[in-house]
Protein backbone atom coordinates (compact mmCIF):
# COMPACT_ATOMS: atom_id res chain seq x y z
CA UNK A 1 149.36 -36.87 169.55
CA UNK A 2 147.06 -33.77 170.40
CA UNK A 3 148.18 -31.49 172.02
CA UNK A 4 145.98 -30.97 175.86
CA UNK A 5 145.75 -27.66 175.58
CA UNK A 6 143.90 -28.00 172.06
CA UNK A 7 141.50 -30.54 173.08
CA UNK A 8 140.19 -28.25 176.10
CA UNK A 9 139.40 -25.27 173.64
CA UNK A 10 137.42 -27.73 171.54
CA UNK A 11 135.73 -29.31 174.54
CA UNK A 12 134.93 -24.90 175.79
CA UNK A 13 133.56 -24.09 172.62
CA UNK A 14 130.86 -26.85 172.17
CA UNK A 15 128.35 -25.48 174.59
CA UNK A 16 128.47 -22.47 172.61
CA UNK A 17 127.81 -24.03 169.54
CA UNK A 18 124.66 -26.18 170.84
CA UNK A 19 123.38 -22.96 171.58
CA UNK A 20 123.73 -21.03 168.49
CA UNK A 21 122.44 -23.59 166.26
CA UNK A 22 118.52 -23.19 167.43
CA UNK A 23 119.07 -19.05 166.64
CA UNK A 24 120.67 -19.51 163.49
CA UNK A 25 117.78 -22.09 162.82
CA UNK A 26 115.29 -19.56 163.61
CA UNK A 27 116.44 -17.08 161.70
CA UNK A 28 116.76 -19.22 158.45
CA UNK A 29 113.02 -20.42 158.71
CA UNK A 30 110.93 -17.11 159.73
CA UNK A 31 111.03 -13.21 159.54
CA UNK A 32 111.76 -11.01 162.64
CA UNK A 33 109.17 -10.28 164.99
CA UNK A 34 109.28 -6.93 163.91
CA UNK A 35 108.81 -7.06 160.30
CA UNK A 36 105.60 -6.39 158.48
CA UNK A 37 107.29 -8.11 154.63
CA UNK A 38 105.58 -11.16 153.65
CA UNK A 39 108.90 -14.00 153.05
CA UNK A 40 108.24 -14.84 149.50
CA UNK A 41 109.88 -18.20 147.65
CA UNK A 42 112.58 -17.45 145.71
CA UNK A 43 110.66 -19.74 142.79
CA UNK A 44 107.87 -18.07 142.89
CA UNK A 45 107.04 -14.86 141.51
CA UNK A 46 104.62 -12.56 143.29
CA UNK A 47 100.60 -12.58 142.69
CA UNK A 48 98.78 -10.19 140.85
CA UNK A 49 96.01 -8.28 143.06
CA UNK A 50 92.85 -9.37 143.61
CA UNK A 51 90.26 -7.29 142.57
CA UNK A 52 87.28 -8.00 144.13
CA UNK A 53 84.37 -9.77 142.64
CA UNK A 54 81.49 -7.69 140.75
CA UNK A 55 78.33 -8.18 140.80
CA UNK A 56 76.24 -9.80 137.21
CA UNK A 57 74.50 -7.09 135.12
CA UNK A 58 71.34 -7.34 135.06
CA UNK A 59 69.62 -9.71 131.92
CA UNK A 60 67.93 -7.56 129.30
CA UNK A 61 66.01 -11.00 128.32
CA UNK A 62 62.10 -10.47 128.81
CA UNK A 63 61.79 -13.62 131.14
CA UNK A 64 59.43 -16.21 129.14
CA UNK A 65 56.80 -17.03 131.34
CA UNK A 66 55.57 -12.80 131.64
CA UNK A 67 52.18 -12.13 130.50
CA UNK A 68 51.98 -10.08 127.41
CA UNK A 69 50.23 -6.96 127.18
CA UNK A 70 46.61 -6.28 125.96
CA UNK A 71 46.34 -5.28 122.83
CA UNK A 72 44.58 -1.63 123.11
CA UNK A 73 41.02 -1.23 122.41
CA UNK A 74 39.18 -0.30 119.37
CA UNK A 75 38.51 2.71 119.01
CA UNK A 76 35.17 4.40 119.67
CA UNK A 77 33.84 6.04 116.90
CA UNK A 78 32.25 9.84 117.20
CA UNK A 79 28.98 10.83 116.13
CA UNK A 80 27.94 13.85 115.56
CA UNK A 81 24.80 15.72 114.72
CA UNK A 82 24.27 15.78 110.86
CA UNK A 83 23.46 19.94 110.57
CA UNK A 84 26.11 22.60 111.97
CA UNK A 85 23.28 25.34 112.92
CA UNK A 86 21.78 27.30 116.20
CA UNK A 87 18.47 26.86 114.35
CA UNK A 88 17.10 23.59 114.01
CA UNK A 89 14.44 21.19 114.31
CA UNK A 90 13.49 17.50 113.20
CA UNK A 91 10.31 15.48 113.27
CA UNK A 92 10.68 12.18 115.38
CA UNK A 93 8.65 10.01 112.40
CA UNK A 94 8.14 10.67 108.64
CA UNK A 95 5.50 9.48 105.99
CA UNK A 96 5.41 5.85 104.84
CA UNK A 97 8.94 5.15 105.88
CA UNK A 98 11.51 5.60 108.51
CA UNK A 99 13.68 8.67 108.29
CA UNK A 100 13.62 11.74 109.38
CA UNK A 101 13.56 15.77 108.08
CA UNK A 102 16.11 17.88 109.84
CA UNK A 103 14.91 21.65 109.43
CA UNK A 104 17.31 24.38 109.29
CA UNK A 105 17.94 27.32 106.91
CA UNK A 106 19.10 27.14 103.58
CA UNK A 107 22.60 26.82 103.14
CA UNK A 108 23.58 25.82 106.92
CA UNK A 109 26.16 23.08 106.45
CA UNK A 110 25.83 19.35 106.28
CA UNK A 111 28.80 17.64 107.82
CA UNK A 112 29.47 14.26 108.03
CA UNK A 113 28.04 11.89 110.99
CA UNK A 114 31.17 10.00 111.61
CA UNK A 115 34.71 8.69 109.89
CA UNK A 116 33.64 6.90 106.73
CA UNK A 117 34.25 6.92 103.25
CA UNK A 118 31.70 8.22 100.73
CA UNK A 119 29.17 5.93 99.23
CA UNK A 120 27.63 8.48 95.94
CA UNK A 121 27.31 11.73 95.37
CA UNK A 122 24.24 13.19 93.33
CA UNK A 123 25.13 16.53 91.89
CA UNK A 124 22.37 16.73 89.13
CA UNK A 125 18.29 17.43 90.64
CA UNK A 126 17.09 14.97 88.67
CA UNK A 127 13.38 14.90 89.96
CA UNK A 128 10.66 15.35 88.21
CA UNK A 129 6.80 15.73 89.42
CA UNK A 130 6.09 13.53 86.19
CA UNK A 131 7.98 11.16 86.55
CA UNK A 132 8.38 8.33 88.95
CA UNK A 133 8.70 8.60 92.74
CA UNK A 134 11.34 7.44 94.71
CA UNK A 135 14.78 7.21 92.32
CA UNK A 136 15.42 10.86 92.27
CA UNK A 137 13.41 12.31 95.66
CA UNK A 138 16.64 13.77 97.08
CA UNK A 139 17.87 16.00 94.48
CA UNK A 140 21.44 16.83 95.40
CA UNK A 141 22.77 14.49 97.54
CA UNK A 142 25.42 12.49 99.39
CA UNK A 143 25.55 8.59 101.08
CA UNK A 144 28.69 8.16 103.32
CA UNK A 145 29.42 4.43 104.61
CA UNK A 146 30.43 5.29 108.25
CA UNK A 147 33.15 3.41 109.47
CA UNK A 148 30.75 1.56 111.60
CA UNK A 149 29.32 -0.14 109.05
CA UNK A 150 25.93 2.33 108.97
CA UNK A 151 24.83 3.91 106.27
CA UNK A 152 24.02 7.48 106.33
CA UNK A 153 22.43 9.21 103.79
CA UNK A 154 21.45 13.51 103.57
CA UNK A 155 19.40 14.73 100.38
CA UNK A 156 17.67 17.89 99.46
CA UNK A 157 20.46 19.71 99.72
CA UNK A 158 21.25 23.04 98.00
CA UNK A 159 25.33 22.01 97.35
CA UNK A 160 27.67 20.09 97.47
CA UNK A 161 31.00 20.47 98.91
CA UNK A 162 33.68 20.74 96.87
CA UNK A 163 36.85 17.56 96.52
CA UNK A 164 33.39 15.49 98.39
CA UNK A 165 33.53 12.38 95.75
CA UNK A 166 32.83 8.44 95.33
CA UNK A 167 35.56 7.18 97.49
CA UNK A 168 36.95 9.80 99.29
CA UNK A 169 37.42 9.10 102.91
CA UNK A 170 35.90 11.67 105.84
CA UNK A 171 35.60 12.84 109.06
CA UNK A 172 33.26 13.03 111.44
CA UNK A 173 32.09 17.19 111.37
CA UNK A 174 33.54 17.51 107.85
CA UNK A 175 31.36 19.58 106.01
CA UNK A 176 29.89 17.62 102.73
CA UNK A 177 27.05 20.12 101.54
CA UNK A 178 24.48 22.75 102.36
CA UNK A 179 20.89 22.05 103.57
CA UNK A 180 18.72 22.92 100.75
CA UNK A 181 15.08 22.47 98.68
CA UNK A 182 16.14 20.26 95.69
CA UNK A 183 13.96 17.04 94.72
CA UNK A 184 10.71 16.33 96.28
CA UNK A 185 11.50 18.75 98.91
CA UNK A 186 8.01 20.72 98.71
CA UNK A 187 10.14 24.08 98.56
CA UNK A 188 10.91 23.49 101.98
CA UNK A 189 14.43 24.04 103.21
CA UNK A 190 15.45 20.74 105.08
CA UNK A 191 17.73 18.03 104.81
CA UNK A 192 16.33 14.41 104.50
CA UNK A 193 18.33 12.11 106.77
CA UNK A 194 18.10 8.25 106.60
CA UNK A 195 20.10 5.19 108.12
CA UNK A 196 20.72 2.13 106.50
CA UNK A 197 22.94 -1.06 105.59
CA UNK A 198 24.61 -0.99 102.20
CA UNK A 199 23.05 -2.76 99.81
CA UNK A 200 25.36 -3.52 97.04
CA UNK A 201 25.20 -4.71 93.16
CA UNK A 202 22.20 -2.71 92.66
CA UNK A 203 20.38 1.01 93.26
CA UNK A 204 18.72 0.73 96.52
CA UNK A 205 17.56 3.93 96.95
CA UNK A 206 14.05 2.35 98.82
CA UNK A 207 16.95 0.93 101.08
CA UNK A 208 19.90 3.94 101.51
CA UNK A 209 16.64 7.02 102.28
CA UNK A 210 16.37 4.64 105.29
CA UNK A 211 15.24 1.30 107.39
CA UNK A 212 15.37 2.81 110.77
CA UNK A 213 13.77 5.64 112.91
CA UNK A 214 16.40 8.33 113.25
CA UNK A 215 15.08 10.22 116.31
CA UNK A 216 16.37 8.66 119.09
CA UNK A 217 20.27 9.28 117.42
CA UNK A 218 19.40 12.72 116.56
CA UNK A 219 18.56 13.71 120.54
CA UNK A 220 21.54 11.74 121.97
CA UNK A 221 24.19 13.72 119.51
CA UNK A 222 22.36 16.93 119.52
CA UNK A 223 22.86 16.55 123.31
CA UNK A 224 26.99 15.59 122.49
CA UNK A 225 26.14 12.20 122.79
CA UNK A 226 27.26 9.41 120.92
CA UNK A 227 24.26 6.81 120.80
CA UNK A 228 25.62 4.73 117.50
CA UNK A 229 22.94 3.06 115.23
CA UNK A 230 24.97 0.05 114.20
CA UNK A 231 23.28 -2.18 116.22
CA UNK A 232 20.00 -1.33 115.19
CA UNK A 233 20.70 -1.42 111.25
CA UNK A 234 22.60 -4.78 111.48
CA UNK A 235 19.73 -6.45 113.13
CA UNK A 236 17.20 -4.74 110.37
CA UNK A 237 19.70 -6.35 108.02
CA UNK A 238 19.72 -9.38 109.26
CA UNK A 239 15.87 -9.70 109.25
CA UNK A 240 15.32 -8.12 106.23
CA UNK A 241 18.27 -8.69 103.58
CA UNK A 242 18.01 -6.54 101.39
CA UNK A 243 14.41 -6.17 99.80
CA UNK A 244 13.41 -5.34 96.37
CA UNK A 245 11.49 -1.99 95.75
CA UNK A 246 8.43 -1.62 96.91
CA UNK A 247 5.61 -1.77 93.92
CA UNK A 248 4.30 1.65 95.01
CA UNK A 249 6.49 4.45 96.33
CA UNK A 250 5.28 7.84 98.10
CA UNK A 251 6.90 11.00 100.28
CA UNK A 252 9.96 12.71 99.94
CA UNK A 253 13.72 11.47 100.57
């Protein structure tokens, strides 16, 4: 049997109890009001940071559907005028055949028209006033194939320049000779200048002392102009071909 007094300590410390269990409850589940920690699981371990998110580097990959750039355009050729002097004069026609005679001094330089590559050089005055016209007129000479597609041919002259060969590739102002009186010059001092197509497999020389009138290319690069003949000479070509010598051949060149 219990004893009374027992049994009214038990019955005294239940309210008590009732109201502890909520606190203890609380205090098992959440952190105090005051704490800043985070409660953590005791099974799991904490999280690494997490770094914020960068942003893609740009592609280096040339998107497909851009338009590709021009390709750059040819370019122009220079022309200049065929005698390097302060004195000089040229007729705008010449007897029985286009071309033209550039006057200037003996020995004034020749030079070169445009880029090109040299046709043939004539080193030897081979002219004679007994012997045929036309094949060796010029005397010392030079034929350079401009890079145009012109040719452009000089004669009469007093020199050649020296390493100028069959071949060998120049530029426009490069000196190739000296005006001069060799072949049917008439002991003039001039240089005969004509424009032409090539003409190959054969000696054209009715062809390369020229097809075209010279004069209106002459003013335009005297002036610093660069008037090209190509046009001209191709459509001469392509009328013409390339004709056979003429039965009877006259004037100088």
């Amino acid at each position: 049997m219990r004893s009374p007094s027992i049994g009214r300590r038990a019955r005294a410390a239940y309210p008590v109890l009732l109201l502890l269990v909520p606190a203890l409850v609380a205090g098992c589940g959440a952190p105090d009001a005051g704490s800043s920690a985070t409660p953590v699981s005791s099974w799991e371990a904490p999280s690494s940071p997490v770094t914020a998110a960068q942003p893609a580097a740009p592609s280096t990959v040339a998107p497909t559907s851009a338009t590709p750039s021009p390709s750059p355009s040819p370019r122009k050729l220079r022309h200049v005028f065929p005698v390097r002097a302060s004195n000089v004069d040229y007729h705008p026609t010449h007897s029985a055949y286009p071309g033209t005679d550039i006057f200037a001094d003996c020995g004034e330089p020749v030079v070169a028209v445009t880029d090109g590559k040299v046709l043939e050089v004539s080193r030897v005055d081979r002219f004679s006033k007994s012997g045929p016209l036309g094949p060796y007129n010029g005397g010392l000479s030079v034929s350079l194939l401009g890079d145009d597609g012109v040719r452009y041919y000089g004669s009469h002259l007093s020199a050649i320049a020296g390493g100028i060969d069959a071949g060998v590739r120049v530029r426009a102002g490069q000196q190739l000779g000296k005006v001069g009186h060799t072949g049917n010059a008439n002991n003039v001092c001039h240089l005969h200048f004509g424009l032409s197509p090539k003409c190959t497999g054969h000696d054209d020389w009715w062809i390369r002392r020229g097809v075209i009138w010279p004069a209106p290319y002459l003013n335009s690069w005297r002036r610093d102009g660069n008037r090209g003949p190509a046009a001209e000479v191709t459509a001469w070509q392509k009328k013409h071909g390339c004709p056979k010598a003429p039965t009877v051949t006259s004037g100088a060149g």
